[in-house]
Protein backbone atom coordinates (compact mmCIF):
# COMPACT_ATOMS: atom_id res chain seq x y z
CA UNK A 1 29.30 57.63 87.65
CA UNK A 2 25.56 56.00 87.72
CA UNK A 3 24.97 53.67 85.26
CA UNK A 4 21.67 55.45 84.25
CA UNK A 5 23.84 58.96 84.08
CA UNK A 6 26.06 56.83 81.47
CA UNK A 7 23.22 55.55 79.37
CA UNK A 8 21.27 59.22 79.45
CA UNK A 9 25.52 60.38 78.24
CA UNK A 10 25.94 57.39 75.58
CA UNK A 11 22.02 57.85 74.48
CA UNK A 12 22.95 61.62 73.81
CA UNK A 13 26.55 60.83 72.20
CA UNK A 14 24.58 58.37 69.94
CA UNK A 15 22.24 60.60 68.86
CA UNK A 16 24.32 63.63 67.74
CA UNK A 17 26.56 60.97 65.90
CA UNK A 18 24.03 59.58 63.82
CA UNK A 19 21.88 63.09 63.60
CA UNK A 20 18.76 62.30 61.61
CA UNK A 21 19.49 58.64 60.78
CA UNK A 22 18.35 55.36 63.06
CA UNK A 23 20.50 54.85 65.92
CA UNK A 24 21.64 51.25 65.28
CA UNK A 25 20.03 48.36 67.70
CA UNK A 26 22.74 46.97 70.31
CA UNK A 27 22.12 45.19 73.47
CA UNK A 28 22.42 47.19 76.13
CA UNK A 29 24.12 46.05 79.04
CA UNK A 30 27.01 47.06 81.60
CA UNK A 31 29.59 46.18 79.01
CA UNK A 32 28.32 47.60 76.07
CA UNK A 33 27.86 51.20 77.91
CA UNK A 34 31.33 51.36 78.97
CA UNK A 35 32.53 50.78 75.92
CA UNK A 36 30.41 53.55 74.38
CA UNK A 37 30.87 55.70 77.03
CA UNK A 38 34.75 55.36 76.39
CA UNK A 39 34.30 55.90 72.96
CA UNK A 40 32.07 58.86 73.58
CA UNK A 41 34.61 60.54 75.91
CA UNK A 42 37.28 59.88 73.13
CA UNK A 43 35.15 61.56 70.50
CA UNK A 44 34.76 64.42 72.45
CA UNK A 45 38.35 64.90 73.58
CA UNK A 46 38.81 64.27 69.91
CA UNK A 47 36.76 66.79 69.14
CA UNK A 48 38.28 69.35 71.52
CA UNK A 49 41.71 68.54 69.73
CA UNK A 50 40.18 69.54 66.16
CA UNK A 51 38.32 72.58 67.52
CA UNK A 52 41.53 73.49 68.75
CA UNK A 53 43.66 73.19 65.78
CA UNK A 54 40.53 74.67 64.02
CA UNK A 55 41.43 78.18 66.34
CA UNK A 56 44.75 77.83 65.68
CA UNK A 57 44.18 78.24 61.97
CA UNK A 58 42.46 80.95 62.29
CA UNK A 59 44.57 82.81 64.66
CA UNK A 60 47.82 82.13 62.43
CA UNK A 61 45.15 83.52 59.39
CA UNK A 62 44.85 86.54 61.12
CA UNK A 63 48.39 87.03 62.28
CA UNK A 64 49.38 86.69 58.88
CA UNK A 65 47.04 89.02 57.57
CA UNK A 66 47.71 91.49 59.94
CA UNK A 67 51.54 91.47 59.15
CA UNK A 68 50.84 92.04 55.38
CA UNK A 69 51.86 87.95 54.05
CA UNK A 70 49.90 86.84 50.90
CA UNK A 71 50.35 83.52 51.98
CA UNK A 72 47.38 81.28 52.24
CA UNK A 73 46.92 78.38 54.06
CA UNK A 74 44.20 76.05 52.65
CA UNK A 75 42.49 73.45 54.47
CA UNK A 76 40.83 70.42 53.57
CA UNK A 77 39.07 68.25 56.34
CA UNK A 78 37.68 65.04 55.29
CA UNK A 79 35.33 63.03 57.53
CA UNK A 80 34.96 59.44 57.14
CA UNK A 81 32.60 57.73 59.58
CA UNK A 82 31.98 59.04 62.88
CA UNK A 83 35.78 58.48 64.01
CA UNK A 84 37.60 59.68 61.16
CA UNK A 85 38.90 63.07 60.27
CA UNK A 86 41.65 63.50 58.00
CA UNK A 87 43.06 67.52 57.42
CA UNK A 88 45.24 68.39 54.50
CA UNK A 89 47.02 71.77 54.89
CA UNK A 90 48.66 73.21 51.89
CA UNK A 91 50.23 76.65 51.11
CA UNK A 92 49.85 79.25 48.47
CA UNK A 93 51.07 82.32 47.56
């Protein structure tokens, strides 16, 4: 991959991480790209992971409203930081 294509990819990735706020100043340089292209691609395979457990949650909702089950699964997701996600899955009756 082009170095340029990496910086455009880590520019974007920074962006949509901090949303509205100032992206913090770093030197940019081969090394510092890689390592936030790395990160980058390991956010969004993270990020893949949740949206798939995120389906899965949803699809086991629906199962078990379809089979009649009062049982309700709640979920709790807590972010902390831009790398941080912490779910809490509990049941009810």
């Amino acid at each position: 991959m082009e170095a340029l294509e990496k910086d455009a990819q880590v520019a974007a990735w920074l962006k949509k991480v901090f949303g509205d706020h100032p992206i913090p100043k770093y030197e940019v340089n081969p090394r510092t790209t890689e390592i936030l292209h790395h990160l980058s691609e390991r956010n969004r395979v993270r990020d893949r992971d949740v949206h798939l457990v995120v389906e899965d949650l949803k699809q086991k909702a629906s199962e078990y409203e379809s089979e009649g089950i009062s049982r309700r699964q709640k979920c709790i997701c807590v972010r902390k930081g831009p790398e941080l996600i912490i779910v809490f899955r509990t049941w009810t009756s």
